[in-house]
Protein backbone atom coordinates (compact mmCIF):
# COMPACT_ATOMS: atom_id res chain seq x y z
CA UNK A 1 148.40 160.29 308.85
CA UNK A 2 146.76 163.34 306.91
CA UNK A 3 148.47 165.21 304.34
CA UNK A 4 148.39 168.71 306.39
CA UNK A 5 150.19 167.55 309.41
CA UNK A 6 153.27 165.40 307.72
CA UNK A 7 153.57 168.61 305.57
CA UNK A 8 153.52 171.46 308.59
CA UNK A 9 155.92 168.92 310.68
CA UNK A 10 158.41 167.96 308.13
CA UNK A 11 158.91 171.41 306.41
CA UNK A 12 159.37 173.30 308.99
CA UNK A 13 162.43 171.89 309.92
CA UNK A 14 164.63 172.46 306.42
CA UNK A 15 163.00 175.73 306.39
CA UNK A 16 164.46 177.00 310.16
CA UNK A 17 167.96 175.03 309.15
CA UNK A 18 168.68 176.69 306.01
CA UNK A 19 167.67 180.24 307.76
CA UNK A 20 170.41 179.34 310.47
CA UNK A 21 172.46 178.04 307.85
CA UNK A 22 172.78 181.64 306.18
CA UNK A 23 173.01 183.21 309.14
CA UNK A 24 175.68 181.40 310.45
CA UNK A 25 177.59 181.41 306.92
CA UNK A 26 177.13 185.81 307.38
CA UNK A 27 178.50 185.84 310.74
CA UNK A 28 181.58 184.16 309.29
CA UNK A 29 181.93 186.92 306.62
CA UNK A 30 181.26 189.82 308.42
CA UNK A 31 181.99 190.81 312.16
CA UNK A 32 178.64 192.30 312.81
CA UNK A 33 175.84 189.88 313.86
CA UNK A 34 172.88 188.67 311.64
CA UNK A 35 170.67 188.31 314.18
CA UNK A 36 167.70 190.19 313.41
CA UNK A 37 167.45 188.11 309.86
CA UNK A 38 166.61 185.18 311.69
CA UNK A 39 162.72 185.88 313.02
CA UNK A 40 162.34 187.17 309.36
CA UNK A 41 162.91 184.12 308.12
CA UNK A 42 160.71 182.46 310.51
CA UNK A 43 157.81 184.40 310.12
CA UNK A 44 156.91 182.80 306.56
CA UNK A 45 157.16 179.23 308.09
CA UNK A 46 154.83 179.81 310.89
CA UNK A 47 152.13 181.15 308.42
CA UNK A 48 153.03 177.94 306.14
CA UNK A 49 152.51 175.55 309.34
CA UNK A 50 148.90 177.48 310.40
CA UNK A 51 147.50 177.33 306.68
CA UNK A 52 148.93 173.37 305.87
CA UNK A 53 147.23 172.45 309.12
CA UNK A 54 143.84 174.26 307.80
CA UNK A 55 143.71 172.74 304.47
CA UNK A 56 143.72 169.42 303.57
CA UNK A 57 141.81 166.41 305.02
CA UNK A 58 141.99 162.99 306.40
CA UNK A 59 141.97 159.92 303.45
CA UNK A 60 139.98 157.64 303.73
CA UNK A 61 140.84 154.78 306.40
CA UNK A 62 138.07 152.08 305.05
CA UNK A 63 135.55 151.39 302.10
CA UNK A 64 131.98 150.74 302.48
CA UNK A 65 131.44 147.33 302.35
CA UNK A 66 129.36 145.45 299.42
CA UNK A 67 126.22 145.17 300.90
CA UNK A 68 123.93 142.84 299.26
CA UNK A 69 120.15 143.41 299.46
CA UNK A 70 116.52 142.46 298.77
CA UNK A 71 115.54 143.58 295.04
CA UNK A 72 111.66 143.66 296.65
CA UNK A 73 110.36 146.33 299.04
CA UNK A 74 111.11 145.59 302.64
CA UNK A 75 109.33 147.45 305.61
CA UNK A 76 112.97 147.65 307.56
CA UNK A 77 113.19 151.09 309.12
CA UNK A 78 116.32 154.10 308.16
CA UNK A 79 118.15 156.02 310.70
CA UNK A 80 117.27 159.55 310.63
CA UNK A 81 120.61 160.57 308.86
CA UNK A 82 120.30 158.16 306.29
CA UNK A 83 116.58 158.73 305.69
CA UNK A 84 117.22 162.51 305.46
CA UNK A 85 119.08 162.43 302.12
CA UNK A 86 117.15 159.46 300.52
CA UNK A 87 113.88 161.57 301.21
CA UNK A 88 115.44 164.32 299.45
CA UNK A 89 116.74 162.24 296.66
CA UNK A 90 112.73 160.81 296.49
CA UNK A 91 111.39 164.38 296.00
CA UNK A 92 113.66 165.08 293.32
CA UNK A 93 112.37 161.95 291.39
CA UNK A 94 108.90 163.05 292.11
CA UNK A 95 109.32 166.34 290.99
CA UNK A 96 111.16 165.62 288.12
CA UNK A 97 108.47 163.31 287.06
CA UNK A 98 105.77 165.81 287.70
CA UNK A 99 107.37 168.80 285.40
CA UNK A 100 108.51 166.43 282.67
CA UNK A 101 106.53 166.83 279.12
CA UNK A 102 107.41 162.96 278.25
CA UNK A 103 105.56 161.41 281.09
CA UNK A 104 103.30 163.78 280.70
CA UNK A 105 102.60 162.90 277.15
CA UNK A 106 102.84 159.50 278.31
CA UNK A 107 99.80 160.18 280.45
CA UNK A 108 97.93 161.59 277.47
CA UNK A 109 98.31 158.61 275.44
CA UNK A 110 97.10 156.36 278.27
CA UNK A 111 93.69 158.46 279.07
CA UNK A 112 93.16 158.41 275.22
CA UNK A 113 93.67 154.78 275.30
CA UNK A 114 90.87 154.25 278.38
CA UNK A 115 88.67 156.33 276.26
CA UNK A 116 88.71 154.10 273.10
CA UNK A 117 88.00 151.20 275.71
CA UNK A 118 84.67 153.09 276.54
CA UNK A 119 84.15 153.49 272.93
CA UNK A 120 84.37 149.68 272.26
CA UNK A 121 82.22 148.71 274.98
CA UNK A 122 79.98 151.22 273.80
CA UNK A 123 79.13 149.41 270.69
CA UNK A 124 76.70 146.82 273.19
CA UNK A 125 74.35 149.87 273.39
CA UNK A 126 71.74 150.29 271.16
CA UNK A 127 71.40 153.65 268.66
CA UNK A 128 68.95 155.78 267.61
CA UNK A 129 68.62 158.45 265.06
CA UNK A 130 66.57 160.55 263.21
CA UNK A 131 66.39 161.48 259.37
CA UNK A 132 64.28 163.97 257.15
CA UNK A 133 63.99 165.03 253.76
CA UNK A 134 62.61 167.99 251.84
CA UNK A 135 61.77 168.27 248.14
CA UNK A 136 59.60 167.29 245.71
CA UNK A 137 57.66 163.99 244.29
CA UNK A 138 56.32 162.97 241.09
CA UNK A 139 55.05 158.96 241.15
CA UNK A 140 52.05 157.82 238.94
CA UNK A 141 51.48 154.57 237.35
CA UNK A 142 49.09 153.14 234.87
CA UNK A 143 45.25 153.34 236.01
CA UNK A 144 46.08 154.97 239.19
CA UNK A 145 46.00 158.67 240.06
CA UNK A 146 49.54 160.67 240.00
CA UNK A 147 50.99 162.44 243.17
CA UNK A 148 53.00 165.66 242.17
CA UNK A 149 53.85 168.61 244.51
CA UNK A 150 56.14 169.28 247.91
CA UNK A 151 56.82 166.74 250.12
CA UNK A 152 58.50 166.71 253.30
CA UNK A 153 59.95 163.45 255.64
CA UNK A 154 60.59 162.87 258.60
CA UNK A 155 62.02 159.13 260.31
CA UNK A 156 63.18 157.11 263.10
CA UNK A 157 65.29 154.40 263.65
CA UNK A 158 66.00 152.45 266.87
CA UNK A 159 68.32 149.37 266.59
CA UNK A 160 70.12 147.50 269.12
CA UNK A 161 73.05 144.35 268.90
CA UNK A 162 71.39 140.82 270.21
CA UNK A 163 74.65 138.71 269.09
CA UNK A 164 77.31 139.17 267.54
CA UNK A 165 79.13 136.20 268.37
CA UNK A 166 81.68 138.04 270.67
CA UNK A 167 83.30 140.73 268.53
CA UNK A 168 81.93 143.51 270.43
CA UNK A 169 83.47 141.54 274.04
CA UNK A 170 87.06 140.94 271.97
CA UNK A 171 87.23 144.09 270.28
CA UNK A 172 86.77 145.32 273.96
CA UNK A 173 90.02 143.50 275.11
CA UNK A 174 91.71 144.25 272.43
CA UNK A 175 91.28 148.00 273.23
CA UNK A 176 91.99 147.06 277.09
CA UNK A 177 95.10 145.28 276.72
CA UNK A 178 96.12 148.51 274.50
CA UNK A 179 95.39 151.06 276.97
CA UNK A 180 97.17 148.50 279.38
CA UNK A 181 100.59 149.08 277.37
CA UNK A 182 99.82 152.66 277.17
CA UNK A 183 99.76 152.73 281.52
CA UNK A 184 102.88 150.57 281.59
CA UNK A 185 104.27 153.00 278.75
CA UNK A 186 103.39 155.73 281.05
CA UNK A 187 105.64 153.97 283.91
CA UNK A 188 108.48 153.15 281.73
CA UNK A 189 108.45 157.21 280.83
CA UNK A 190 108.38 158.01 284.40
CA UNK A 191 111.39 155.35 285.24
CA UNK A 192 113.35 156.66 282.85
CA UNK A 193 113.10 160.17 283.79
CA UNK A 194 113.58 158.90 287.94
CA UNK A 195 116.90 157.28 286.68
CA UNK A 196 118.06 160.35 285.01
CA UNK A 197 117.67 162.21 287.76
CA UNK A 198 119.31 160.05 290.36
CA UNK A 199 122.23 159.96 287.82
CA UNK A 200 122.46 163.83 287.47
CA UNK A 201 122.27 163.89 291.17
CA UNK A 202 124.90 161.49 291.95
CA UNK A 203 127.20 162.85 289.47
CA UNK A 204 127.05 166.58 290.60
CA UNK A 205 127.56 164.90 294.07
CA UNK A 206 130.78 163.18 292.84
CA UNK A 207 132.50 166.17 290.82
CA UNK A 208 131.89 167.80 294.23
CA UNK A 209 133.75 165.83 296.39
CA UNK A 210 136.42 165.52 293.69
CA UNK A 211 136.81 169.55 293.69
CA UNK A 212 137.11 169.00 297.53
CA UNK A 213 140.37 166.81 296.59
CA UNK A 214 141.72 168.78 294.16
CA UNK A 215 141.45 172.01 296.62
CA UNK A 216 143.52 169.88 299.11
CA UNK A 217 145.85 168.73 296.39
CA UNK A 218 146.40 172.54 295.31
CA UNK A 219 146.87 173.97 298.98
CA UNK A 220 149.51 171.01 299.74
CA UNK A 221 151.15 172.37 296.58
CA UNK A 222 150.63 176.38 297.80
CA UNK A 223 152.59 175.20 301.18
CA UNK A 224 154.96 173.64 299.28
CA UNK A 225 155.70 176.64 297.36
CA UNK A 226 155.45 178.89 300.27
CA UNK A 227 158.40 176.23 302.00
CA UNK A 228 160.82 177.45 298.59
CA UNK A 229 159.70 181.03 298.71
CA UNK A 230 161.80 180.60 301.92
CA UNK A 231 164.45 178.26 300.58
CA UNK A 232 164.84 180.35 297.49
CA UNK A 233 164.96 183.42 299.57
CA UNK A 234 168.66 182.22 300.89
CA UNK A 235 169.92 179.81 298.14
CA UNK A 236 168.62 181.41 294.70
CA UNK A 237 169.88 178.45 292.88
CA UNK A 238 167.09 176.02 294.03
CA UNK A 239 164.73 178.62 291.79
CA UNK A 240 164.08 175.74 288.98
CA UNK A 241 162.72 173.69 292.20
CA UNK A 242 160.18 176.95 293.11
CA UNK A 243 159.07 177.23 289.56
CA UNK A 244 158.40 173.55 288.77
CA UNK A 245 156.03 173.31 292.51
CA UNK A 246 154.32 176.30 290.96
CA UNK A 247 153.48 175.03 287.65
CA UNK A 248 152.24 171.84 289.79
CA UNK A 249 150.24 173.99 291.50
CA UNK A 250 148.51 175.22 288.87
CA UNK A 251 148.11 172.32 287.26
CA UNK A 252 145.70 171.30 290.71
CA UNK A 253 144.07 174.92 290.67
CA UNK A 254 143.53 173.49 286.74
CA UNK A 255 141.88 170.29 288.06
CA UNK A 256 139.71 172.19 290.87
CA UNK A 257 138.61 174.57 288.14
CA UNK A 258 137.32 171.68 285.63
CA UNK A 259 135.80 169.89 288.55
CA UNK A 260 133.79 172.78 289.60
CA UNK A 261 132.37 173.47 286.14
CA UNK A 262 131.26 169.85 285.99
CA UNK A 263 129.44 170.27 288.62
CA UNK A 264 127.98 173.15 287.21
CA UNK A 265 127.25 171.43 284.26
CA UNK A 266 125.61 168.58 286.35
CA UNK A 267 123.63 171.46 288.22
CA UNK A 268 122.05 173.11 284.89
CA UNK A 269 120.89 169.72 283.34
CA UNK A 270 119.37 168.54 287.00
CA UNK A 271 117.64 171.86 286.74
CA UNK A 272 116.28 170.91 283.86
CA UNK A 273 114.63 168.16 285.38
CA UNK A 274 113.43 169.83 289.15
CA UNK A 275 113.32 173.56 288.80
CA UNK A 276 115.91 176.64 289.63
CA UNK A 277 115.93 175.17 293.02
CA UNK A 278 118.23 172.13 294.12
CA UNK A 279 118.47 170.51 297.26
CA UNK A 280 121.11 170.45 299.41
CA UNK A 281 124.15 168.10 298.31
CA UNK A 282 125.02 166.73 301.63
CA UNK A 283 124.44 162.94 302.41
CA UNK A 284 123.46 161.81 298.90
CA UNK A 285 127.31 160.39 298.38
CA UNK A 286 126.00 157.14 300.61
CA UNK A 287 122.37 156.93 299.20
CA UNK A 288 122.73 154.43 296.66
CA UNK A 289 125.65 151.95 298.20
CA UNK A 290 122.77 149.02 298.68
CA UNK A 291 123.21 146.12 295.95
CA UNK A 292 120.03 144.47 294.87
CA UNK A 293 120.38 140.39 295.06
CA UNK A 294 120.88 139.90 291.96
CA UNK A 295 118.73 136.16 291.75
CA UNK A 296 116.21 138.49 293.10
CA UNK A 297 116.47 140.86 290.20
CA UNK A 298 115.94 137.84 287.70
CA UNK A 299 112.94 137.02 289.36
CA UNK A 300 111.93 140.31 289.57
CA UNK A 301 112.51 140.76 285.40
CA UNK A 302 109.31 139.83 284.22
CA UNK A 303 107.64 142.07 286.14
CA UNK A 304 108.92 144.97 284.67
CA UNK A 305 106.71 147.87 283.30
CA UNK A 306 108.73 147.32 279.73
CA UNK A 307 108.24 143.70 279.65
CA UNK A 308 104.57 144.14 280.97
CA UNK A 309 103.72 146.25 278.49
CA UNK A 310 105.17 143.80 275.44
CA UNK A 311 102.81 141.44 276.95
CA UNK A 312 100.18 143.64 276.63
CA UNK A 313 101.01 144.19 273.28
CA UNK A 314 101.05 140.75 271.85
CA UNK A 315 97.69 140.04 274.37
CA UNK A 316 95.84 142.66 272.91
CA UNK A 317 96.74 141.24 269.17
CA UNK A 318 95.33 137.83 269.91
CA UNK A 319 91.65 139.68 270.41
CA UNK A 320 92.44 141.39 267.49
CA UNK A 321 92.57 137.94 265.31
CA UNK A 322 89.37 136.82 267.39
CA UNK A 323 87.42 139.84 266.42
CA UNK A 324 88.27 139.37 263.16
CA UNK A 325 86.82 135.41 263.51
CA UNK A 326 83.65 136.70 265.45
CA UNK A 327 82.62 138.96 262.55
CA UNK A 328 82.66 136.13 260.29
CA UNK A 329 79.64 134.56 262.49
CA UNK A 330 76.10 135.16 262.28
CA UNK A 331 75.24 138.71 263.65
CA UNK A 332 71.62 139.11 264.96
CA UNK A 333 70.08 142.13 265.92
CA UNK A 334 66.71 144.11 266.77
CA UNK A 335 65.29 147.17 264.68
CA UNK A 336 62.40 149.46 264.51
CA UNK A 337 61.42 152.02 261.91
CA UNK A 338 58.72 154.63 261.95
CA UNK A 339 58.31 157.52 259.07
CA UNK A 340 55.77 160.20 257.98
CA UNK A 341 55.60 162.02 254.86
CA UNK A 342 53.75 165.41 254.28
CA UNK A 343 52.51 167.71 251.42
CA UNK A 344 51.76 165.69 248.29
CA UNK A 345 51.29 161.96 249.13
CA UNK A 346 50.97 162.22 252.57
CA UNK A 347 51.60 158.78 254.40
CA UNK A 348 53.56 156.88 257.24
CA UNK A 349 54.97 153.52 258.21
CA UNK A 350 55.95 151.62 261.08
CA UNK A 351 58.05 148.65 261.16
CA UNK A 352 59.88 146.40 263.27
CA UNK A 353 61.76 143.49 263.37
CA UNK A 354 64.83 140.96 263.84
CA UNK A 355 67.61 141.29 261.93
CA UNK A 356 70.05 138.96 260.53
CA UNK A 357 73.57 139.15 258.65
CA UNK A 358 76.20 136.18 257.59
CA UNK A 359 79.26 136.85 255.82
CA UNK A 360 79.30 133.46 253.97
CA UNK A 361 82.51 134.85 251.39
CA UNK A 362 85.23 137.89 252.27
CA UNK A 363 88.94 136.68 250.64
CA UNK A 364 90.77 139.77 252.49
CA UNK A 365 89.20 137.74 256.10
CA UNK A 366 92.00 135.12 256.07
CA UNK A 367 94.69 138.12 255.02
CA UNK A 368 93.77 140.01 257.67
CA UNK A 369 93.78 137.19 260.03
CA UNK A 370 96.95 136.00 259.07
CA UNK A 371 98.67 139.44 259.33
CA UNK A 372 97.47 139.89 262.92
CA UNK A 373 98.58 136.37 263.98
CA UNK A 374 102.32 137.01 262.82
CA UNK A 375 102.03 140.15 264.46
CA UNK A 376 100.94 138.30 267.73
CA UNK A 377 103.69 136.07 267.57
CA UNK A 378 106.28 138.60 266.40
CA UNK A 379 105.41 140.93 269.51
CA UNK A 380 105.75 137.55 271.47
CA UNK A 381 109.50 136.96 270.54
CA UNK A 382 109.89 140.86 271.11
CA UNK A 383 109.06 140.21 274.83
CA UNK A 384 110.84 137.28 274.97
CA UNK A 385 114.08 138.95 273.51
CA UNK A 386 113.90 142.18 275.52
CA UNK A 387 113.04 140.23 278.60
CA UNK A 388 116.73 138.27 277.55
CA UNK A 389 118.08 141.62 276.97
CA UNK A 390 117.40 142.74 280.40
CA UNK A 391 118.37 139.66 282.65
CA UNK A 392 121.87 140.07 280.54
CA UNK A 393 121.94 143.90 281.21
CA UNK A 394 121.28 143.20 284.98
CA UNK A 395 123.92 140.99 285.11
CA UNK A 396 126.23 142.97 283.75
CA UNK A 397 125.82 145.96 285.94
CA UNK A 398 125.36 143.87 289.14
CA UNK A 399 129.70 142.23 287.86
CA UNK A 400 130.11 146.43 286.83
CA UNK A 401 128.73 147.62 290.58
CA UNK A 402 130.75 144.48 292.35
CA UNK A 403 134.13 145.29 290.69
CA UNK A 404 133.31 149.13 291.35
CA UNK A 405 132.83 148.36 295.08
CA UNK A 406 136.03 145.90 295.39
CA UNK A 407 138.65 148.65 293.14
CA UNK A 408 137.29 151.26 296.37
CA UNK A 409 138.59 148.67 298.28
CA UNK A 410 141.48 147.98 296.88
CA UNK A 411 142.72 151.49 296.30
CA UNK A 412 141.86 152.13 300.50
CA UNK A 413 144.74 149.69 300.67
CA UNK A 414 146.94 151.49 298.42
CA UNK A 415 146.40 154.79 299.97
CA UNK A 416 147.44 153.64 303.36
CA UNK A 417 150.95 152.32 301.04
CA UNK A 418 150.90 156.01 299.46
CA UNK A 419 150.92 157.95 302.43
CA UNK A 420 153.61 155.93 304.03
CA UNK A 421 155.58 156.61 300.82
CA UNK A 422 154.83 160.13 300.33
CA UNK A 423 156.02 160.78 304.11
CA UNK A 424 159.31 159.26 303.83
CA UNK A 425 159.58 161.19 300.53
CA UNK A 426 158.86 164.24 302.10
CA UNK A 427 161.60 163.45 304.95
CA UNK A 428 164.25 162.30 302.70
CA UNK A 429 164.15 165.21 300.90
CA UNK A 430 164.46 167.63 303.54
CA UNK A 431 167.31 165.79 304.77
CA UNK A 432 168.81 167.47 301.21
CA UNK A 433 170.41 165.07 298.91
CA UNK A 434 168.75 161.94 299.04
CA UNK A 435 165.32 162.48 297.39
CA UNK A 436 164.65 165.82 295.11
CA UNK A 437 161.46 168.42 295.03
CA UNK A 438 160.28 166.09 291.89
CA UNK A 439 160.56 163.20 293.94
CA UNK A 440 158.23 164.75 296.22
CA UNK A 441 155.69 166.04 294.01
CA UNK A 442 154.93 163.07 291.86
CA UNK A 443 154.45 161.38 295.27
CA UNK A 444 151.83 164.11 296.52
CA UNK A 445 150.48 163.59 292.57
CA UNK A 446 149.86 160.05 292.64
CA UNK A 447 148.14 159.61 296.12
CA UNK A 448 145.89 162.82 295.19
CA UNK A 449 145.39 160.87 292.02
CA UNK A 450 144.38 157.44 293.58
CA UNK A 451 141.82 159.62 296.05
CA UNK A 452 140.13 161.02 292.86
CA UNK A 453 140.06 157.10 291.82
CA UNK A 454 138.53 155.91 295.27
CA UNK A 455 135.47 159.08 294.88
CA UNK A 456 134.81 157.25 290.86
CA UNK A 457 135.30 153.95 292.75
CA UNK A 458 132.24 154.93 294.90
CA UNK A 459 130.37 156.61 292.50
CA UNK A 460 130.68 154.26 289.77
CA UNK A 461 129.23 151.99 292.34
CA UNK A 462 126.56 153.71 293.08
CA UNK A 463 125.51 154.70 289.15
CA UNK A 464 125.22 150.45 288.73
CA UNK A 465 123.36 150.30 291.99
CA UNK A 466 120.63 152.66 290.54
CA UNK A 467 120.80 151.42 287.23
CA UNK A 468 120.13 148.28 288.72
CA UNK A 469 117.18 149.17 291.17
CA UNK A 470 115.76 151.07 287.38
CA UNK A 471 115.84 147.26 286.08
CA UNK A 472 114.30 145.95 288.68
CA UNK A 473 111.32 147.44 290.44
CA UNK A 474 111.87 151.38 290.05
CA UNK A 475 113.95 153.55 291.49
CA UNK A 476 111.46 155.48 293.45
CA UNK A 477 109.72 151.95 295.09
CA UNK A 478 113.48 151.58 296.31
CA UNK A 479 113.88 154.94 298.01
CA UNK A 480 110.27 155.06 299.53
């Protein structure tokens, strides 16, 4: 039974009793009739009855129920009022994403990193350049005429990499598995932003349907007061009674007031994330209620863009230590040489040839190696710890998201209990001794109270529920 309707039913009757009340108690005093102070009396009452009808709203008769899903992509279709709001929860993601400077960054860092893998690769190639030299010359020796005067030089040199025993290919991987972590980096940047988004979205969603209580709590409270307006009008010494449902009432008008400014708090930081303009707030309240499986999730772990990129990480180290291993082979290589000098002791040269180099002694070699190996295996037990980490943090959100779902539940049940006991509340105090005004308030109090704590119910629900799609796949593969 709503709020509105046990109100405008059971008040009106004390109200019209009490008026007939004093009008019978003047017609004892005095010969002349009271009539005409009846309808004045019932005037207020009627206006009570129309705006208690107008303002308050049904509770809720049932809780979603904890539906269990597929952590992967499925191809299943939406209904059209489902799909609206997920679609508009999707372009929020994709437009915070696309106006954030972190992914952006992100994105910087991994086209810098595809760069320096053209820049290994490039070292296969072979070089040229050029070289000159102006100045003078003075070169004699015994029995042989001397050269003095300007001379001027000019060379070439052409050389190209035969082998190198695979440094060149492993300093290439290394350099690929970095840019590797850099993309992954760049996803990670882009998940986090998607999951801040969702959560600003969700909460400015929440503190508006909790405003939407607290407005129904504070008009109950308004008829109530209207109701002693009445009361007080004939029997001034139920005042104290007037005064305290006022103060209640602005304690509600209190609540409706914070609620709306943290919503408006929730509005200016999701602005921060999509622009001036947000999209409409209707329908996102049910967008997240789906549960990923949560064996699904743990399968699902190792495939995350944070544990990808660790493995990356510790990947591109181990090409690292066998770069360092392929310098220390023989490196064999092709060169050609051709100069002519000018002025004084004019001559030129041309040469060609094979070259060969063999580090047969370098002590810092097996330092260097060494450090990059622990480093290897260090970035190994990284992964290995943050892929722990986040099988532990799933399961702890999937219990969080669970309990969430079964409190809605269980507070459903206890609103039901609530309304029954605010009703007879409400009746046994009109009959006029048996319950007071404060009896009736602090039941109106704690069933407006348990709705606010079925809206966090639902909402804290759905916060785990995209925390735990984040943990999994993305966010934004979930609402596609």
């Amino acid at each position: 039974m709503g709020l509105v309707n046990t109100l405008s039913r059971r008040l009106a009757v004390p109200v019209l009793a009490l008026s007939m009340g004093v009008a019978l108690a003047a017609s004892a005093a005095t010969p002349r009739p009271a009539a005409p102070a009846t309808p004045a009396k019932e005037a207020p009452g009627a206006s009570f009855k129309d705006r208690c009808v107008a303002s308050d709203g049904a509770d809720p008769r049932s809780a979603p129920d904890f539906r269990i899903t597929p952590a992967a992509p499925t191809s299943a279709a939406l209904p059209a009022a489902e799909r609206a709001p997920r679609m508009d929860l999707l372009e929020m993601v994709r437009t915070a994403i696309r106006r954030s400077n972190s992914v952006g960054a992100a994105r910087v860092l991994a086209e810098a990193a595809a760069f320096d893998i053209d820049e290994a690769r490039a070292a296969r190639l072979p070089q040229a350049s050029v070289s000159g030299l102006l100045g003078g010359v003075d070169a004699g020796a015994p029995n042989t005429v001397s050269t003095r005067g300007g001379q001027f030089q000019a060379g070439v040199n052409v050389s190209a990499p035969l082998y190198d025993g695979g440094r060149t290919r492993d300093l290439t991987d290394w350099r690929t598995h970095l840019a590797d972590a850099a993309r992954l980096g760049e996803l990670s940047a882009q998940e986090q932003v998607a999951l801040q988004t969702v959560s600003l979205a969700l909460e400015r969603s929440r503190y508006n349907v909790e405003s939407q209580v607290y407005e129904q709590y504070a008009h109950k409270m308004g008829c109530l007061v209207e109701a002693l307006q009445v009361v007080v009008s004939v029997d001034h010494g139920r005042a104290s009674e007037l005064v305290q449902a006022q103060k209640t009432q602005q304690q509600a008008q209190l609540s409706y007031d914070q609620s709306l400014s943290q919503k408006h708090l929730s509005e200016l930081r999701l602005q921060r994330f999509i622009g001036d303009t947000l999209p409409p707030i209707e329908g996102i309240s049910t967008v997240m209620l789906d549960t990923p499986s949560l064996p699904d999730l743990i399968t699902l772990a190792s495939r995350s863009a944070e544990i990808q990129a660790l493995d990356s990480q510790a990947s591109a180290l181990d090409s690292y230590v066998r770069a360092i291993l392929d310098g220390q082979k023989p490196q064999l290589g092709v060169l050609m040489s051709a100069t002519k000098s000018g002025g004084a002791g004019s001559n030129r040269s041309v040469s060609a040839g094979l070259t060969v180099s063999w580090q047969l002694f370098n002590a810092a070699n097996s330092y260097t190696t060494s450090s990059a190996r622990k480093r290897a295996e260090a970035a190994r037990l990284q992964r290995e710890d943050a892929l722990e980490a986040r099988k532990s943090r799933m399961a702890e959100v999937y219990e969080q998201a669970q309990h969430s779902m079964d409190r809605a539940h269980a507070i459903v049940e206890i609103l039901h209990n609530s309304d029954l006991v605010r009703n007879f509340t409400l009746q046994q105090w009109q009959q006029l001794g048996r319950r007071s005004l404060f009896d009736v308030m602090a039941a109106e109090g704690d069933h407006y109270n348990m709705r606010v704590q079925y809206v966090d119910a639902l909402y804290d629900t759905q916060q785990s529920n995209a925390m735990l799609w984040s943990l999994g796949l993305g966010l934004a593969i979930h609402l596609e």
